[in-house]
PDB file of N, CA and C in Angstrom:
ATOM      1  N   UNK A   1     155.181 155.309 -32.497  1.00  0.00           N
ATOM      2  CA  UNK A   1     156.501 155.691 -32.913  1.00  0.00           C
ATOM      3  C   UNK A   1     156.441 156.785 -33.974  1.00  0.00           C
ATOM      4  N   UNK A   2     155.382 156.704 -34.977  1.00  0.00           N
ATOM      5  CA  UNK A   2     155.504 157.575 -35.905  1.00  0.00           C
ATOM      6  C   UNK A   2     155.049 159.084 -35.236  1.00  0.00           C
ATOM      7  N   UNK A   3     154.050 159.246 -34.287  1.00  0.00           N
ATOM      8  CA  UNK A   3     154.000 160.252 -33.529  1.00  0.00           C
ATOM      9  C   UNK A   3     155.175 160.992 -32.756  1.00  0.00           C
ATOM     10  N   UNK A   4     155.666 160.107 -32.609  1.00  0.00           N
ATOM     11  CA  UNK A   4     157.140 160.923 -31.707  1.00  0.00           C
ATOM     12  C   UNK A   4     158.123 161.232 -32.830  1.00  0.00           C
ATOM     13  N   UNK A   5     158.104 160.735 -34.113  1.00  0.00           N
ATOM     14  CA  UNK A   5     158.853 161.683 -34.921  1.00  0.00           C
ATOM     15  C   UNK A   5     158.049 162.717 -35.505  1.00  0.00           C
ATOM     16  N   UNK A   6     156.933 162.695 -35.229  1.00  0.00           N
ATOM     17  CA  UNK A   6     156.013 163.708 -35.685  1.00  0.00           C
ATOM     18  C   UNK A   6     156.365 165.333 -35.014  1.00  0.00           C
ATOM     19  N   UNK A   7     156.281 164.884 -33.500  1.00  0.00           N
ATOM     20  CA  UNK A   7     155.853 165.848 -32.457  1.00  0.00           C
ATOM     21  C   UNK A   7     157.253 166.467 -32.435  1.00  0.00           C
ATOM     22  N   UNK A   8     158.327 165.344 -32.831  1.00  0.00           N
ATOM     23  CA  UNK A   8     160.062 166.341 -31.802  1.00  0.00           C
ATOM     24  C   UNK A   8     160.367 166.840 -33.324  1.00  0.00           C
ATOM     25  N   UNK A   9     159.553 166.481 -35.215  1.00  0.00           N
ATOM     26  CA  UNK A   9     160.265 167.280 -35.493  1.00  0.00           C
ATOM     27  C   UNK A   9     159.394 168.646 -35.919  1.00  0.00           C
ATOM     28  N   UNK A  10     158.717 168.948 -35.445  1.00  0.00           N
ATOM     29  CA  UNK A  10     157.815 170.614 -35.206  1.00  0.00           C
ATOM     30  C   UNK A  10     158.463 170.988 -34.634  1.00  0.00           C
ATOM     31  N   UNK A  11     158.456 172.454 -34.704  1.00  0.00           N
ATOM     32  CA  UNK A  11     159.052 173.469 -34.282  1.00  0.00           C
ATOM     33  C   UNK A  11     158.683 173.722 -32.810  1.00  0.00           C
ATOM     34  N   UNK A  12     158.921 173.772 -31.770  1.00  0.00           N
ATOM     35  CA  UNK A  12     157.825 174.208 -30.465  1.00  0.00           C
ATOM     36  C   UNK A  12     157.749 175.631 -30.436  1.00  0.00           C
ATOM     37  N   UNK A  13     156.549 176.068 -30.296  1.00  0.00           N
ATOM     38  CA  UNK A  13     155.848 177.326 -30.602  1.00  0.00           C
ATOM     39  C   UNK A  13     155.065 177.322 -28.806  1.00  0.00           C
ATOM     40  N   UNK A  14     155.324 178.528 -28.486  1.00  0.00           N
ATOM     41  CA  UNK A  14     154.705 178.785 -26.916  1.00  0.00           C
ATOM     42  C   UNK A  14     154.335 180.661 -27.294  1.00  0.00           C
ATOM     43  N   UNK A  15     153.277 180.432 -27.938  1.00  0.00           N
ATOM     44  CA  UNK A  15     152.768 182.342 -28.574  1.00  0.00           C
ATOM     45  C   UNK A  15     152.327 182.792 -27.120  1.00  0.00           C
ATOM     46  N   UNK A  16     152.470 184.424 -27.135  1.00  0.00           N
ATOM     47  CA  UNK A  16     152.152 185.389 -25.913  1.00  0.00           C
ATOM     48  C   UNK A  16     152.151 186.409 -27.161  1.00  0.00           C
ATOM     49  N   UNK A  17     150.391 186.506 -26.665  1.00  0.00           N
ATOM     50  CA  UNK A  17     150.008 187.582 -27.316  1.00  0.00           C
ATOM     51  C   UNK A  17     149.831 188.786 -25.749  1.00  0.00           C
ATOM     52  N   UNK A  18     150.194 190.041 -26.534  1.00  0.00           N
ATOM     53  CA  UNK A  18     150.311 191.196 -25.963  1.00  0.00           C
ATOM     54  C   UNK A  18     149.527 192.276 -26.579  1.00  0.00           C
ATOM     55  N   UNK A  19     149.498 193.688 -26.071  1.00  0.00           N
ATOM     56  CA  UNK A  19     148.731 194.721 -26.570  1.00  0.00           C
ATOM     57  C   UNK A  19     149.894 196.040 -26.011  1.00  0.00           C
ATOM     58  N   UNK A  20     150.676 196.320 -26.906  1.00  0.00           N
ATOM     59  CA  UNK A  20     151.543 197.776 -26.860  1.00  0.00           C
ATOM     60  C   UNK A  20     150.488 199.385 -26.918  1.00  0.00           C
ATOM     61  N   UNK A  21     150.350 200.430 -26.056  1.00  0.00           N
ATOM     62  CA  UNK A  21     149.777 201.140 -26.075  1.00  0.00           C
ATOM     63  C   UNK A  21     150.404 202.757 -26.869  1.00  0.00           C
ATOM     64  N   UNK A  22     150.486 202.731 -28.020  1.00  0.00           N
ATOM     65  CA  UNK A  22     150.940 204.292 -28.832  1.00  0.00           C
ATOM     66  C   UNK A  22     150.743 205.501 -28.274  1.00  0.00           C
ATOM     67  N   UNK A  23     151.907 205.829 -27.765  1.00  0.00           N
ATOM     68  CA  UNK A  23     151.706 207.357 -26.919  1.00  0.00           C
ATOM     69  C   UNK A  23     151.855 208.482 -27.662  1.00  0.00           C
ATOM     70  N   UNK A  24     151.833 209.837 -26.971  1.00  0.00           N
ATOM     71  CA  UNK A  24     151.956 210.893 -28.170  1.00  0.00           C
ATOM     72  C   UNK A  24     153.435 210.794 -28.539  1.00  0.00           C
ATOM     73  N   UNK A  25     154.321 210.413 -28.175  1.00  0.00           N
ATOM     74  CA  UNK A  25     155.978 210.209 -29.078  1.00  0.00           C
ATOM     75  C   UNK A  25     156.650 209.113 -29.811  1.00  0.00           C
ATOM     76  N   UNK A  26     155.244 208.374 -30.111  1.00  0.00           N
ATOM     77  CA  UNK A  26     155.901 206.908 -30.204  1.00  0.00           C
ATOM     78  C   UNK A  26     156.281 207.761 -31.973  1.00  0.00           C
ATOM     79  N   UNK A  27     157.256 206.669 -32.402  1.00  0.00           N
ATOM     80  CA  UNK A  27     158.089 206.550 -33.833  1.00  0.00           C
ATOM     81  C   UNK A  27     157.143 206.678 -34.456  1.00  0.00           C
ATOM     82  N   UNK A  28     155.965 205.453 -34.183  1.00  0.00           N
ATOM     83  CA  UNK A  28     154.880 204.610 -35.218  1.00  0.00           C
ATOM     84  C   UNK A  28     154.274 205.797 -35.568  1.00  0.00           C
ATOM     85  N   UNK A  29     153.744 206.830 -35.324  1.00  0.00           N
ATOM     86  CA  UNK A  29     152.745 207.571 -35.012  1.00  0.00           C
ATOM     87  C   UNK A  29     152.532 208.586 -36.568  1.00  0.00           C
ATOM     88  N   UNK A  30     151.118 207.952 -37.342  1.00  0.00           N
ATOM     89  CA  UNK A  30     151.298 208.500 -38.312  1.00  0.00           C
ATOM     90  C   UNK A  30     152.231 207.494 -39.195  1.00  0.00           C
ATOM     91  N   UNK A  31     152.339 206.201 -39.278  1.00  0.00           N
ATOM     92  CA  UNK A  31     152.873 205.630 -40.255  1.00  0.00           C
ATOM     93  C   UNK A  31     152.171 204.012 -40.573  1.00  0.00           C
ATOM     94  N   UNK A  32     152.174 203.533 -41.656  1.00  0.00           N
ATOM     95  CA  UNK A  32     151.277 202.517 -41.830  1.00  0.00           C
ATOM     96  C   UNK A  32     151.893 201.413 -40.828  1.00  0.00           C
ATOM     97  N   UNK A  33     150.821 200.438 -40.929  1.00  0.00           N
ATOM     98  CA  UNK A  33     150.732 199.300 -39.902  1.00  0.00           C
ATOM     99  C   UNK A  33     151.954 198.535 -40.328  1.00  0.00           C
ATOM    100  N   UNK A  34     152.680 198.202 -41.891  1.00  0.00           N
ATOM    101  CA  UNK A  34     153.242 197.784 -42.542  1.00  0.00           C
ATOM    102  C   UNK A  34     154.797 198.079 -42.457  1.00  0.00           C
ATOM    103  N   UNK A  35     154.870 199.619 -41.968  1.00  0.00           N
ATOM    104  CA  UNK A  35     155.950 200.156 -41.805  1.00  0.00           C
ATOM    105  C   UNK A  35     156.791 199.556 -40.613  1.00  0.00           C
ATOM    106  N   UNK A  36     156.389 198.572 -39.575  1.00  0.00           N
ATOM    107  CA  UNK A  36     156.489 198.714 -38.368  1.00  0.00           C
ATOM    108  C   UNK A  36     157.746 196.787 -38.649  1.00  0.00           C
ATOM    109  N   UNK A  37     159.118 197.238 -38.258  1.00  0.00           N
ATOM    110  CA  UNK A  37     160.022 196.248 -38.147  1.00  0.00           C
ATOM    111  C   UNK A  37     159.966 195.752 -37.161  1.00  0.00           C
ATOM    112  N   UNK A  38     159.913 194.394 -36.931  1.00  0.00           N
ATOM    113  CA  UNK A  38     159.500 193.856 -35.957  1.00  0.00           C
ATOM    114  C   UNK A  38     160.452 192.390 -36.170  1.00  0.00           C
ATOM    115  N   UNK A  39     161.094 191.926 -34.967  1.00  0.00           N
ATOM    116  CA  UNK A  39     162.336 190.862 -35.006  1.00  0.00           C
ATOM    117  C   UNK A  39     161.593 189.565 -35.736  1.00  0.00           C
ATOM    118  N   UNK A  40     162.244 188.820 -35.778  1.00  0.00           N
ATOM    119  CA  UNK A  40     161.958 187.500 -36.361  1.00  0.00           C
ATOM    120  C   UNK A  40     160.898 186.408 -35.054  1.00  0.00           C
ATOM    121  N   UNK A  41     160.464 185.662 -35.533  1.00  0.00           N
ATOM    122  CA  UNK A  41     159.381 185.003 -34.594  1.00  0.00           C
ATOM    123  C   UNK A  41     158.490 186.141 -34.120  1.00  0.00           C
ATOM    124  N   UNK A  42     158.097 186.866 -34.359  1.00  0.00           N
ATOM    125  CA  UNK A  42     156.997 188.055 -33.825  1.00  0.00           C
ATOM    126  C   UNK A  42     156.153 187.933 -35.238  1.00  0.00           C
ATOM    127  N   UNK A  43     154.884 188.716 -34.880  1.00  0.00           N
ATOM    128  CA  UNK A  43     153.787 188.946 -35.611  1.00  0.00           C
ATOM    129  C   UNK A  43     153.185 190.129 -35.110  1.00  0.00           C
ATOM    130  N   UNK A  44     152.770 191.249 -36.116  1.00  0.00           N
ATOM    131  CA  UNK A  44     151.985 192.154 -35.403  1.00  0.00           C
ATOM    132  C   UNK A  44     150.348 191.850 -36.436  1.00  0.00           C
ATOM    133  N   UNK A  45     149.426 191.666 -35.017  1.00  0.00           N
ATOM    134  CA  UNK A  45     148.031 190.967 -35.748  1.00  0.00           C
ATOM    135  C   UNK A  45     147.559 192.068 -36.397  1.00  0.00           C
ATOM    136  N   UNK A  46     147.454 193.606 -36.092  1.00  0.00           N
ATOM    137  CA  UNK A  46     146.617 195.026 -36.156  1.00  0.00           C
ATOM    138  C   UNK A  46     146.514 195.446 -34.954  1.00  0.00           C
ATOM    139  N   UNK A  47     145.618 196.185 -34.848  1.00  0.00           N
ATOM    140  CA  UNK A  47     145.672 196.954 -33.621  1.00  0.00           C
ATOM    141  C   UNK A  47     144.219 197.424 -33.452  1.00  0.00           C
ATOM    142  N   UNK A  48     143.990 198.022 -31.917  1.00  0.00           N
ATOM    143  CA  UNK A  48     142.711 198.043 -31.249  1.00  0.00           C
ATOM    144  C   UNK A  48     142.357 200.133 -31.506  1.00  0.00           C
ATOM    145  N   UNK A  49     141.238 200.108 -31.912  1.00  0.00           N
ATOM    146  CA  UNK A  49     141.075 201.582 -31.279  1.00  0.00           C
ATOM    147  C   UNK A  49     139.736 201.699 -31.848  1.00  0.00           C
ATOM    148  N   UNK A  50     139.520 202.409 -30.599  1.00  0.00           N
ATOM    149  CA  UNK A  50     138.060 202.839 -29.904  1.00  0.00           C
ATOM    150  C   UNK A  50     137.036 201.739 -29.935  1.00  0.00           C
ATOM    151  N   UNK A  51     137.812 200.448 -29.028  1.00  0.00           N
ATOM    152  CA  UNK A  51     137.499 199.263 -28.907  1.00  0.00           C
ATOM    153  C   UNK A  51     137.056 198.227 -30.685  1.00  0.00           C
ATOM    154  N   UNK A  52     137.831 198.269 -31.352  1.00  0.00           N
ATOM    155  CA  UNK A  52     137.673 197.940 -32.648  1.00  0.00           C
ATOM    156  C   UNK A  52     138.475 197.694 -32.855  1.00  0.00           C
ATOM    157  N   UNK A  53     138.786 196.367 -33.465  1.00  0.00           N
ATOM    158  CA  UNK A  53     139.760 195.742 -33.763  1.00  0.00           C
ATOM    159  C   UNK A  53     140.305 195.893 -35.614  1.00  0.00           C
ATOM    160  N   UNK A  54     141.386 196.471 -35.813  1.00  0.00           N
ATOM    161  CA  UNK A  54     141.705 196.686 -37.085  1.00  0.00           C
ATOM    162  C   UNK A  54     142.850 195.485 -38.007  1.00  0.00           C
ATOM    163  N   UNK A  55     142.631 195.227 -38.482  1.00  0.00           N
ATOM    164  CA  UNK A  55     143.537 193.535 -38.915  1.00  0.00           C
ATOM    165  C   UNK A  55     144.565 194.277 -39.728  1.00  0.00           C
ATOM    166  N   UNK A  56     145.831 194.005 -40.143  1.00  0.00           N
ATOM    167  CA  UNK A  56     146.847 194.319 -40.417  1.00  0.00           C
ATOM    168  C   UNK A  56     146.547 194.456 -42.210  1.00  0.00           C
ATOM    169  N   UNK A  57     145.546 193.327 -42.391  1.00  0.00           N
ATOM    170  CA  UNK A  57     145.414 193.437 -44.108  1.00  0.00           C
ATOM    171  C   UNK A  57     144.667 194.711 -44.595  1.00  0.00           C
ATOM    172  N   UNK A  58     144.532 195.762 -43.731  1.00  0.00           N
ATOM    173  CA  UNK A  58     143.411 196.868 -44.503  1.00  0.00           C
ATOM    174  C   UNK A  58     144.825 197.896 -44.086  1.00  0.00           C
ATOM    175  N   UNK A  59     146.090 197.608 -43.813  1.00  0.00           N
ATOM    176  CA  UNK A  59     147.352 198.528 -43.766  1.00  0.00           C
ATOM    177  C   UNK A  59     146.847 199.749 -43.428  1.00  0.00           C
ATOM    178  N   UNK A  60     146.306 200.079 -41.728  1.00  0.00           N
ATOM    179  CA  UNK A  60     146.306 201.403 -41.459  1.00  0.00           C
ATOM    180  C   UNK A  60     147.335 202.399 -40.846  1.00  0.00           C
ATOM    181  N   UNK A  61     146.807 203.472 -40.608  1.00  0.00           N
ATOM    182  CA  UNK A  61     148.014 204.149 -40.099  1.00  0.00           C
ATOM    183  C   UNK A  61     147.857 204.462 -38.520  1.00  0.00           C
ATOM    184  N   UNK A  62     148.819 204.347 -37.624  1.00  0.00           N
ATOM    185  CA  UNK A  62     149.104 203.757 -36.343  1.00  0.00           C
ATOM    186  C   UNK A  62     148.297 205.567 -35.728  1.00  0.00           C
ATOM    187  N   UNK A  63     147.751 205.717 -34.561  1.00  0.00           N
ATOM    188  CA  UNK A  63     147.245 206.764 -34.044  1.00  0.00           C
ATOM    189  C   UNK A  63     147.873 206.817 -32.423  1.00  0.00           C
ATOM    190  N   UNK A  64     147.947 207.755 -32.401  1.00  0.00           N
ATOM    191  CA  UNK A  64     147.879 207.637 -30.746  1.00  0.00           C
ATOM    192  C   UNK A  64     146.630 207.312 -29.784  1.00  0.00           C
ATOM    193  N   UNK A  65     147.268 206.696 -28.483  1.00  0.00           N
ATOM    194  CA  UNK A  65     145.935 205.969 -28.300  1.00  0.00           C
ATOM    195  C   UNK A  65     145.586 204.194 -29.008  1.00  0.00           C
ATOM    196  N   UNK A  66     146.154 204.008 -29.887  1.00  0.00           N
ATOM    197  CA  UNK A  66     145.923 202.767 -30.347  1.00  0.00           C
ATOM    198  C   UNK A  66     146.754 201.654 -29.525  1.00  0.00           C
ATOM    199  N   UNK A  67     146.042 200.439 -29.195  1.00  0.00           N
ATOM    200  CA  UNK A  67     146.635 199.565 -29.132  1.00  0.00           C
ATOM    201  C   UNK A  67     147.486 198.632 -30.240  1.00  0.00           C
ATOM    202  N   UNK A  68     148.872 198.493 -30.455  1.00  0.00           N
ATOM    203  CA  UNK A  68     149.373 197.397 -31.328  1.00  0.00           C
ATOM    204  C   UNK A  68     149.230 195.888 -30.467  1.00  0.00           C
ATOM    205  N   UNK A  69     148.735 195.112 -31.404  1.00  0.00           N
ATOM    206  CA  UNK A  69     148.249 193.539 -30.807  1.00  0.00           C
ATOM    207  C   UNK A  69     149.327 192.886 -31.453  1.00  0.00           C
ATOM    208  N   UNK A  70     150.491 192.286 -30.930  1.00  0.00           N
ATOM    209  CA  UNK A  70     151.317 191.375 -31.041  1.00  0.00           C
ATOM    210  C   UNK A  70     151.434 190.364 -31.063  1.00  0.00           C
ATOM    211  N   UNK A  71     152.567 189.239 -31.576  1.00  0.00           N
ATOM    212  CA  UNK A  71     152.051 187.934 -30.870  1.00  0.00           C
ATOM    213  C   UNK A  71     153.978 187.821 -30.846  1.00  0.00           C
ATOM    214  N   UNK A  72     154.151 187.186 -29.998  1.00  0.00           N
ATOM    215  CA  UNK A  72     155.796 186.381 -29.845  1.00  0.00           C
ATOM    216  C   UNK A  72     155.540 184.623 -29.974  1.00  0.00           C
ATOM    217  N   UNK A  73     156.022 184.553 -31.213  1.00  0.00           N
ATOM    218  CA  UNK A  73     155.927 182.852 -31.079  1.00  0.00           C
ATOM    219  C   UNK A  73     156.613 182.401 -30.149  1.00  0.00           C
ATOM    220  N   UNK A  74     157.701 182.724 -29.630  1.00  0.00           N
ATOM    221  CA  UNK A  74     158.387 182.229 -28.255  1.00  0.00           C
ATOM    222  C   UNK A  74     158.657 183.186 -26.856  1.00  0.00           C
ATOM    223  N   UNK A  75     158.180 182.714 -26.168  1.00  0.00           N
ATOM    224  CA  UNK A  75     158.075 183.326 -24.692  1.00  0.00           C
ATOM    225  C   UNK A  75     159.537 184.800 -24.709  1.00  0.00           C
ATOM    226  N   UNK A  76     160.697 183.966 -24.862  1.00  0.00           N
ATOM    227  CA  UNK A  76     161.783 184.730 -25.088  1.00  0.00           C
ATOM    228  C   UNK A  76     162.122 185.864 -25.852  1.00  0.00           C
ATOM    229  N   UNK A  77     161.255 186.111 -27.122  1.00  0.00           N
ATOM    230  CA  UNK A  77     161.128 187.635 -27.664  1.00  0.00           C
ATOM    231  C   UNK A  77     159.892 188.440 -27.155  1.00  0.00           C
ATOM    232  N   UNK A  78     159.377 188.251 -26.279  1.00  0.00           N
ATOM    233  CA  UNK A  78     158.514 189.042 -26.012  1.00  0.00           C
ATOM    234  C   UNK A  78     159.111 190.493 -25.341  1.00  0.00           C
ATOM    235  N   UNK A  79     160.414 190.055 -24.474  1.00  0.00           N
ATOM    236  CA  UNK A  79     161.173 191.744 -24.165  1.00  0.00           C
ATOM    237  C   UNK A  79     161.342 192.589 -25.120  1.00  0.00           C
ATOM    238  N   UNK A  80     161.785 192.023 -26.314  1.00  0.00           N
ATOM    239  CA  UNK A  80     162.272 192.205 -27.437  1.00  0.00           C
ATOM    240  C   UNK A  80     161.318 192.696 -28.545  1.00  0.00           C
ATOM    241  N   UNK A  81     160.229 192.345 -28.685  1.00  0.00           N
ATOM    242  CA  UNK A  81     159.220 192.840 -29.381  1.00  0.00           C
ATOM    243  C   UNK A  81     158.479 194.156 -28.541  1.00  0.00           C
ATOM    244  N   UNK A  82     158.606 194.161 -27.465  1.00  0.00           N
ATOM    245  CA  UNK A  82     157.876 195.186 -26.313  1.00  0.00           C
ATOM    246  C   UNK A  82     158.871 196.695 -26.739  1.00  0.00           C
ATOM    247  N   UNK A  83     159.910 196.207 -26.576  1.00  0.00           N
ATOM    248  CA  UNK A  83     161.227 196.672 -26.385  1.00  0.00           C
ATOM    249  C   UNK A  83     160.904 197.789 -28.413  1.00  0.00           C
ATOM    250  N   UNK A  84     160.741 197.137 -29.169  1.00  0.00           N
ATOM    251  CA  UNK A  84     160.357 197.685 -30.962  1.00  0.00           C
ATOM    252  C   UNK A  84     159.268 198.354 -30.564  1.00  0.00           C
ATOM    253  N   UNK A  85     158.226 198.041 -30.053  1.00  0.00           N
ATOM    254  CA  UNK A  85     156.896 198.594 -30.088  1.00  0.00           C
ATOM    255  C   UNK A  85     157.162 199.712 -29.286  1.00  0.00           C
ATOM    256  N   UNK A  86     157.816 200.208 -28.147  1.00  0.00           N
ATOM    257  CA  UNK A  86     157.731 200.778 -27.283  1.00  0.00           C
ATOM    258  C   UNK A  86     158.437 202.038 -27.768  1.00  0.00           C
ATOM    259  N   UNK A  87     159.982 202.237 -28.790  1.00  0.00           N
ATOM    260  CA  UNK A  87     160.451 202.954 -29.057  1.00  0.00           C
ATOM    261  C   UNK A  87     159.483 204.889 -29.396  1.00  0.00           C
ATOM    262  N   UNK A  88     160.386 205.467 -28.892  1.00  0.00           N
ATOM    263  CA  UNK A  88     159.782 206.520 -28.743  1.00  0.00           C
ATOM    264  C   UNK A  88     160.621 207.514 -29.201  1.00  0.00           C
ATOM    265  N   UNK A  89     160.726 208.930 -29.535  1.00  0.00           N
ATOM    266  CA  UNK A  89     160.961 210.405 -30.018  1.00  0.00           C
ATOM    267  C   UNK A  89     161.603 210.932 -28.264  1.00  0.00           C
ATOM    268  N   UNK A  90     162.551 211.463 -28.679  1.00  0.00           N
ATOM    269  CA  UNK A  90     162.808 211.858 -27.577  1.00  0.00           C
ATOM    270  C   UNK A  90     162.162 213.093 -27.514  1.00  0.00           C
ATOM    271  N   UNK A  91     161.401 213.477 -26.141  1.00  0.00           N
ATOM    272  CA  UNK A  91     160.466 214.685 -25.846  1.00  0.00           C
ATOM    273  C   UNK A  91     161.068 215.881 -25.112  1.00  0.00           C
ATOM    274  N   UNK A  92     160.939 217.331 -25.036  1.00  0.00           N
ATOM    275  CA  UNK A  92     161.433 218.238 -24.357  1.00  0.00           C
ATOM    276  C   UNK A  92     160.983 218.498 -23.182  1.00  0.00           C
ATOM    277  N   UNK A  93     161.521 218.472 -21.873  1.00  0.00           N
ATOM    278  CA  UNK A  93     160.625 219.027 -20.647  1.00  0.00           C
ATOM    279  C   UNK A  93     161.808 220.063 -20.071  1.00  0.00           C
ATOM    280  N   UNK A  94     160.824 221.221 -20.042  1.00  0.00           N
ATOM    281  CA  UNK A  94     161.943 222.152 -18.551  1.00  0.00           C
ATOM    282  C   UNK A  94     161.331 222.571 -17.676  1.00  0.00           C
ATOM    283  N   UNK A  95     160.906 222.937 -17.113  1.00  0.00           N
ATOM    284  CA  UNK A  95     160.922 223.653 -15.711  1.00  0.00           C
ATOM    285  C   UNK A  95     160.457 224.935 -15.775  1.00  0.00           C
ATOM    286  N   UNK A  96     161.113 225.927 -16.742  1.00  0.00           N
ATOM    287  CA  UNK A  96     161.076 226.518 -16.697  1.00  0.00           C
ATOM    288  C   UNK A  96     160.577 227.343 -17.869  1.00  0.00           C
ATOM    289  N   UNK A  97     160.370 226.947 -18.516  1.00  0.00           N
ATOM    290  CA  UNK A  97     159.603 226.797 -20.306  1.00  0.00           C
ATOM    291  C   UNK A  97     158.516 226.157 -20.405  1.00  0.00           C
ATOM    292  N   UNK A  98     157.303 226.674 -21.058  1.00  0.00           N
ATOM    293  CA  UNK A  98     156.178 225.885 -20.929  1.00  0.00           C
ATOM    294  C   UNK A  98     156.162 225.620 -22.401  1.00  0.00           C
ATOM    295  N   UNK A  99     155.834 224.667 -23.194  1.00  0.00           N
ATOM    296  CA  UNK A  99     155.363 224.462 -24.812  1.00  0.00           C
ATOM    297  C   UNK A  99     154.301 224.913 -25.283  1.00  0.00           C
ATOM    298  N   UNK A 100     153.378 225.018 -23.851  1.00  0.00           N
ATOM    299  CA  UNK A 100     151.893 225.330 -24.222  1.00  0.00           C
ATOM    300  C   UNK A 100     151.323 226.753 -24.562  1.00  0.00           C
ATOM    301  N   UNK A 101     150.959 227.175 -25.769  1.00  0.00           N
ATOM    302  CA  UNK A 101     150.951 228.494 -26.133  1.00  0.00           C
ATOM    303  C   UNK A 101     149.524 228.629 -25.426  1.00  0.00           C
ATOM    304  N   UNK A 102     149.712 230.052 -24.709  1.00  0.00           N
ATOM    305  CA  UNK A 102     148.340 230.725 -24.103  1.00  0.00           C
ATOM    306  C   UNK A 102     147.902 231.865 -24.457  1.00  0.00           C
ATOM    307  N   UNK A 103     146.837 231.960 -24.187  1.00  0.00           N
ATOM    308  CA  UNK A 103     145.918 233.118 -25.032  1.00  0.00           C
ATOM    309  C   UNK A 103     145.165 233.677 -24.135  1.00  0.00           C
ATOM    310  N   UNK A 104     144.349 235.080 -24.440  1.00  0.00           N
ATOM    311  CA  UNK A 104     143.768 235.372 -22.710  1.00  0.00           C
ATOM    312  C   UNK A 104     142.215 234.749 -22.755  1.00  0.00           C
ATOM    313  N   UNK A 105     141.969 234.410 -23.688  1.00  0.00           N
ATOM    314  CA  UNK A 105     140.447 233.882 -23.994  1.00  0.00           C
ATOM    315  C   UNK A 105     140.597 232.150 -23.366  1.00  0.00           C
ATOM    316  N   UNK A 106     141.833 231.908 -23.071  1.00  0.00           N
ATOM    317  CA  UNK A 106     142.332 230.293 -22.744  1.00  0.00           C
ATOM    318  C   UNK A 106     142.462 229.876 -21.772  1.00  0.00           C
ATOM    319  N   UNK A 107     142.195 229.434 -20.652  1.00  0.00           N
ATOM    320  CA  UNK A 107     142.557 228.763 -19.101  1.00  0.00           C
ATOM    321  C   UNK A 107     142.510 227.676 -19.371  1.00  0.00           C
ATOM    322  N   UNK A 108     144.069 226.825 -18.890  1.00  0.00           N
ATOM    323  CA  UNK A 108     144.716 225.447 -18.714  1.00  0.00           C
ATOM    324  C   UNK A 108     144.549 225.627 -17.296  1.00  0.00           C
ATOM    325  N   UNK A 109     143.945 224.399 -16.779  1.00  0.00           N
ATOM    326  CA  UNK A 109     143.964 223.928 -15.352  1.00  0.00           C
ATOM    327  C   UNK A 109     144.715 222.687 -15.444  1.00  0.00           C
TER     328      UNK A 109
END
């Protein structure tokens, strides 16, 4: 009996850990690990790069290319935390405009 008031009054916790991948437009980019708002029941552990795992307590600054390692204590914010991590800069594309400055010493394939 004392177990079953044990167990129903904990919180139920069902964690999904994830790995968000930092592109060249993400927000994060260039800002500490610390900077990064993230909803309630989430955790961001640190992040992965160049297979190395970086822990959140040495507060680095986010790169492109890096993995952010997440955790959602409940199944149900995980859209929602994907959804923060994922935010991005809106980027320019035309058609008809290239961004890429060329030079004659330069060939882009």
């Amino acid at each position: 009996m004392c177990e079953e008031k044990y167990t129903s009054a904990k919180k139920s916790v069902n964690p999904s850990l994830f790995a968000v991948r930092v592109e060249f437009n993400s927000i994060y980019c260039r800002r500490h690990l610390s900077d990064i708002k993230i909803p309630d029941e989430c955790v961001v552990l640190g992040f992965l790069r160049n297979g190395e795992v970086i822990p959140t307590s040495e507060n680095p600054w986010v790169e492109i290319g890096d993995y952010i390692l997440a955790m959602a204590l409940h199944p149900m914010m995980v859209p929602e935390l994907k959804f923060v991590l994922k935010k991005a800069c809106p980027t320019y594309y035309s058609l008809i405009e290239c961004s890429l400055k060329y030079s004659e010493n330069q060939r882009y394939y």
